[in-house]
Protein backbone atom coordinates (compact mmCIF):
# COMPACT_ATOMS: atom_id res chain seq x y z
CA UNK A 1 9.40 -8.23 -4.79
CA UNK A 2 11.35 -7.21 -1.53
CA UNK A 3 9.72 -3.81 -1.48
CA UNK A 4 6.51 -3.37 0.45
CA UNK A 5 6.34 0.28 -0.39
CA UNK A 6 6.83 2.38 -3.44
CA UNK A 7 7.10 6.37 -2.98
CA UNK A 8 7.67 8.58 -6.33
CA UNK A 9 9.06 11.99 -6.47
CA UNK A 10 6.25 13.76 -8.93
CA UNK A 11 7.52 16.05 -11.08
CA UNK A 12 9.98 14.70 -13.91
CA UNK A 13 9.72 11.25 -12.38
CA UNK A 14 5.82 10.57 -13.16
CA UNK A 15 4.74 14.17 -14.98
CA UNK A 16 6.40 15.75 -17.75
CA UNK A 17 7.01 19.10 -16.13
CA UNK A 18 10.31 20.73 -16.50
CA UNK A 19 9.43 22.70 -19.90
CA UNK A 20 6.41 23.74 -18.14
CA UNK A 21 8.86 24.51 -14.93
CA UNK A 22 11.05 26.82 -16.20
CA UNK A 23 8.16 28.82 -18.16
CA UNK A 24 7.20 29.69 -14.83
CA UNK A 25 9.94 30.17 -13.28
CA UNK A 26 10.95 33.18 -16.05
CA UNK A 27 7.32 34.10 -15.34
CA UNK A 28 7.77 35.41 -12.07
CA UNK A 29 11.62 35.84 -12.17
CA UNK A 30 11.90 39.42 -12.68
CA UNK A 31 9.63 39.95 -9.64
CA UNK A 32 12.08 38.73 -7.26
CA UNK A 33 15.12 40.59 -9.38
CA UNK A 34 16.55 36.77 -10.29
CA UNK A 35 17.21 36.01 -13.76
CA UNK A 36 16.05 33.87 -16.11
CA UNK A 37 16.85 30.45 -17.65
CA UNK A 38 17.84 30.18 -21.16
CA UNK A 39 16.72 26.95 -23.07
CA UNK A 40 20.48 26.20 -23.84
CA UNK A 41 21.31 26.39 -20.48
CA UNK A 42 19.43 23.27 -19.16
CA UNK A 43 21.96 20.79 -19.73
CA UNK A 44 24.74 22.37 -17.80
CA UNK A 45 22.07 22.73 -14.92
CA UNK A 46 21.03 19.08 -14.90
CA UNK A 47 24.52 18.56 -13.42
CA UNK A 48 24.66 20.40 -10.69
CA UNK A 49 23.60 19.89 -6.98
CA UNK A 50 20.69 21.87 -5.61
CA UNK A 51 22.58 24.29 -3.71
CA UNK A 52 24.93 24.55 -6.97
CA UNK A 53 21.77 25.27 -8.87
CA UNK A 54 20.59 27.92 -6.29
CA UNK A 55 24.65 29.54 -6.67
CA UNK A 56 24.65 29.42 -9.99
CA UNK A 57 21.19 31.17 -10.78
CA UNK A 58 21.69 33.62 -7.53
CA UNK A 59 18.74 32.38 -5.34
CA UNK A 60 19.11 33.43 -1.69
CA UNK A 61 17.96 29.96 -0.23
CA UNK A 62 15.20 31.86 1.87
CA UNK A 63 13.68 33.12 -1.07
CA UNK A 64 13.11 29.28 -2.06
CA UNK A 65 9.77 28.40 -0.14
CA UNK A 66 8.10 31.59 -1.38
CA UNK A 67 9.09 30.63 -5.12
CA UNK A 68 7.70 27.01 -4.45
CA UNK A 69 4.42 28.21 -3.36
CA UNK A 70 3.68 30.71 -6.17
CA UNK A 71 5.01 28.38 -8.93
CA UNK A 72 3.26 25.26 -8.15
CA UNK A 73 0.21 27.90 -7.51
CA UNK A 74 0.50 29.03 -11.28
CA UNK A 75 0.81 25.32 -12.43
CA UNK A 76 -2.48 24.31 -11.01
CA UNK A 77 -3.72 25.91 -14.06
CA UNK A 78 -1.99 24.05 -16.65
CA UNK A 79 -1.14 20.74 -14.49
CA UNK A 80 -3.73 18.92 -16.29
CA UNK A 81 -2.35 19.89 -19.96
CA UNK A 82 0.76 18.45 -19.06
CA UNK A 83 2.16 15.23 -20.69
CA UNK A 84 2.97 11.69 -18.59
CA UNK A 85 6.18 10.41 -18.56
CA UNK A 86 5.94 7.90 -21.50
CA UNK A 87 5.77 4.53 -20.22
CA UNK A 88 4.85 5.42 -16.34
CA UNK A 89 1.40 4.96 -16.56
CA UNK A 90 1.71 1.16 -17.24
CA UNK A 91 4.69 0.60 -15.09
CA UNK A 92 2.72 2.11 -11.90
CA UNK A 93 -0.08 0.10 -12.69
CA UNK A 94 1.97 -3.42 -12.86
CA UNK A 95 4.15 -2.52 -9.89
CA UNK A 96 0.56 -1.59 -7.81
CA UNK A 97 0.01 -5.15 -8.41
CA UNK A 98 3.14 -6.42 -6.29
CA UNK A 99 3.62 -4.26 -3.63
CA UNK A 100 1.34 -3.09 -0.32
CA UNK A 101 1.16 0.20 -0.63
CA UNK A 102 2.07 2.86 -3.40
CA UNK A 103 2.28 6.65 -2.62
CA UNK A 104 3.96 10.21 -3.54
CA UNK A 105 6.39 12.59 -1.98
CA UNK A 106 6.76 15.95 -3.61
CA UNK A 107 7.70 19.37 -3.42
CA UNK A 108 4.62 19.91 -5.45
CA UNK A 109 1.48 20.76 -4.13
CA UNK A 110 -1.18 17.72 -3.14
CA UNK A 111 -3.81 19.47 -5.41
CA UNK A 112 -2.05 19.15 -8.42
CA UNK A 113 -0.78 16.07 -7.82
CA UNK A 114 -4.05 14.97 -7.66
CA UNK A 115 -5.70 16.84 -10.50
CA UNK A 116 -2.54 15.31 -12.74
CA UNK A 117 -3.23 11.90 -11.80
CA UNK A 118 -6.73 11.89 -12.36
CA UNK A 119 -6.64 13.37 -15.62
CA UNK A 120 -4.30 10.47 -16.03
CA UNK A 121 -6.55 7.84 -14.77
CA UNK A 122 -4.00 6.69 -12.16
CA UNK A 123 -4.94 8.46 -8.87
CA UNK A 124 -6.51 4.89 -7.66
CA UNK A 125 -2.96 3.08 -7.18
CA UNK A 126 -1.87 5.56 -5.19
CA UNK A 127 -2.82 5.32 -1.51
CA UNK A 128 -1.07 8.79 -0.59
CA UNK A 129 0.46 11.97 -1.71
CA UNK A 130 2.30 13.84 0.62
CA UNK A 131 3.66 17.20 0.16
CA UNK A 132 6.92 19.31 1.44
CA UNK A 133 7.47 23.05 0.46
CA UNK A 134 10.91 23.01 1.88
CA UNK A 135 13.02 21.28 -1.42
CA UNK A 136 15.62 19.92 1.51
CA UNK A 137 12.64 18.31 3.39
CA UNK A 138 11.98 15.12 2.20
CA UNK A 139 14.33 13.03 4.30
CA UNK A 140 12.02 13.92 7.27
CA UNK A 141 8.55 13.01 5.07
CA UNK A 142 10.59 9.41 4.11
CA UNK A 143 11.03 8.54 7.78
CA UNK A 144 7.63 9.63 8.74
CA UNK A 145 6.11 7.80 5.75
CA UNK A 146 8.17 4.30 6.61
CA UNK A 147 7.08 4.77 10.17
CA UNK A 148 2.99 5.28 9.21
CA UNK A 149 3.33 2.04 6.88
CA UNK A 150 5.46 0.21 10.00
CA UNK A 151 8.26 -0.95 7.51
CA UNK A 152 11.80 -1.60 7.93
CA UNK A 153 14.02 0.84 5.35
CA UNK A 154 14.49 -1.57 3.37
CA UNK A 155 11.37 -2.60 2.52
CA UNK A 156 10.40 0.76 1.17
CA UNK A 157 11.97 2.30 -2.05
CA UNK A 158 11.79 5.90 -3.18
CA UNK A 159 12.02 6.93 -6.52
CA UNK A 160 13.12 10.51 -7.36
CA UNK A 161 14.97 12.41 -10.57
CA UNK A 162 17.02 14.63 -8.65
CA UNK A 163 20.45 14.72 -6.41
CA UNK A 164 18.28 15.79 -3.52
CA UNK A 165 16.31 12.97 -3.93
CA UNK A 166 19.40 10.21 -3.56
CA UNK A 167 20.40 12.34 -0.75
CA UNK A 168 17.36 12.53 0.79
CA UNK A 169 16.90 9.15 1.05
CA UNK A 170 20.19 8.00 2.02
CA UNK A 171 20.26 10.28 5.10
CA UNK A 172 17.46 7.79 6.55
CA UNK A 173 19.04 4.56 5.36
CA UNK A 174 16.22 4.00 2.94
CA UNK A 175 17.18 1.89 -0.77
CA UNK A 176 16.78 4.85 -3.50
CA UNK A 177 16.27 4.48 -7.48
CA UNK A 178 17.61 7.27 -9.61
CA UNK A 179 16.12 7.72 -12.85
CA UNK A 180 17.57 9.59 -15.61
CA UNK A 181 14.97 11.06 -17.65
CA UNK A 182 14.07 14.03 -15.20
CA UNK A 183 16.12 16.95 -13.65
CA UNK A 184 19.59 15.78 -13.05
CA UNK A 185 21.57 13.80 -15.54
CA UNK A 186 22.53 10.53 -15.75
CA UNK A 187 26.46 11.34 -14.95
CA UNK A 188 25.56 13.22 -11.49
CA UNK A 189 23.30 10.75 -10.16
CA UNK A 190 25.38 7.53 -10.62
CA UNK A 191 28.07 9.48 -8.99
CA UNK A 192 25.85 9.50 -5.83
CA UNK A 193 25.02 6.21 -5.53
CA UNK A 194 21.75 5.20 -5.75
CA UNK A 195 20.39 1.53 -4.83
CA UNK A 196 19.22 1.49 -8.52
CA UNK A 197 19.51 3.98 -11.74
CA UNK A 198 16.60 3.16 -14.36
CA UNK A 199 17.17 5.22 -18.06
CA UNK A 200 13.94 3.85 -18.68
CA UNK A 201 9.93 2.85 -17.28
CA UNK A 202 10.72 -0.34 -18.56
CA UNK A 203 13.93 -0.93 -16.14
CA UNK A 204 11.15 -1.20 -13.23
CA UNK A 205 10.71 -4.54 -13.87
CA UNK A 206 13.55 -5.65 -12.96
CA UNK A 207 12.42 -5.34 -9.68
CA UNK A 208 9.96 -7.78 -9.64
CA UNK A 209 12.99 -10.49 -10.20
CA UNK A 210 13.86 -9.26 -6.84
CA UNK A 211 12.88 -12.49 -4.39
């Protein structure tokens, strides 16, 4: 495979966590006078961009970090209820198998990262998790990341749900694969581009055609 490093995006790449998500988020809401998210409205939102999202629901963009840290604070004590992506936990395992190094990027916290893979039994492929509470931050942990590991970009793929992901990753030059069963839909992330858009675990194989 022409990939020496795999990095995954956590939540609605690997875990199962948007129901769980938006709970939360109507949890604490009301506290910061924002409102809520109705069921139906979650496939409009999976269309928009992140700073459409933050419009449409009325979320000063300061207010973000603090919402981060309480949220993923209040999923530490469900994080290991939650369901795995159907499919992931055999796909990580093969791919561990071809590649140097195999880690995490996400705007979740390292502690439940952790406590979700273990529950899983698949914290041992991963050789790091790393962790940004700014949701427009990742494009600096990417370049960091390739620069620890000593790779060129494009022998490192990331592997994210969202728009911010694709754009996080392009901003470094560094091959991104889109996949369509978290946050955003399929129609807004083929419009930006990615190296690769997978509708399914399964699609990760192709990768290991790659020479």
């Amino acid at each position: 495979m022409t990939y020496q490093t795999l990095v995954f995006d956590f939540d609605g790449t690997i875990a199962d966590t948007l129901g769980e998500t938006r709970r939360i988020f109507n949890q604490i809401a009301p506290d910061y006078g924002i409102r809520q998210v109705e069921e139906q409205e979650l496939d409009s939102l999976r269309h928009l961009s992140l700073k459409e999202l933050l419009d449409h629901l009325e979320i000063p963009k300061w207010r973000v970090p603090t919402l981060i840290s309480r949220g993923t604070s209040i999923l530490r004590g469900n994080i290991a209820q939650l369901p795995l992506i159907d499919g992931m936990g055999e796909i990580i395992l093969e791919l561990r198998r071809h590649v140097r190094s195999l880690g995490i990027l996400t705007s979740n916290s390292t502690a439940n990262v952790d406590l979700f893979l273990r529950t899983h039994g698949l914290r041992d492929p991963f050789d790091f998790i790393s962790s940004t509470s700014k949701l427009t931050g990742k494009a600096k942990h990417l370049k960091a990341i390739r620069k620890t590991f000593s790779l060129e970009p494009d022998e490192m793929l990331y592997v994210g749900d969202e728009l911010r992901d694709v754009k996080a990753s392009q901003k470094v030059g560094i091959p991104i694969a889109g996949v369509t069963w978290g946050f955003n839909s399929r129609e807004s992330l083929a419009a930006a581009e990615p190296d690769f858009l997978f509708d399914q675990p399964s699609d990760f194989m192709s990768l290991l055609a790659r020479p």
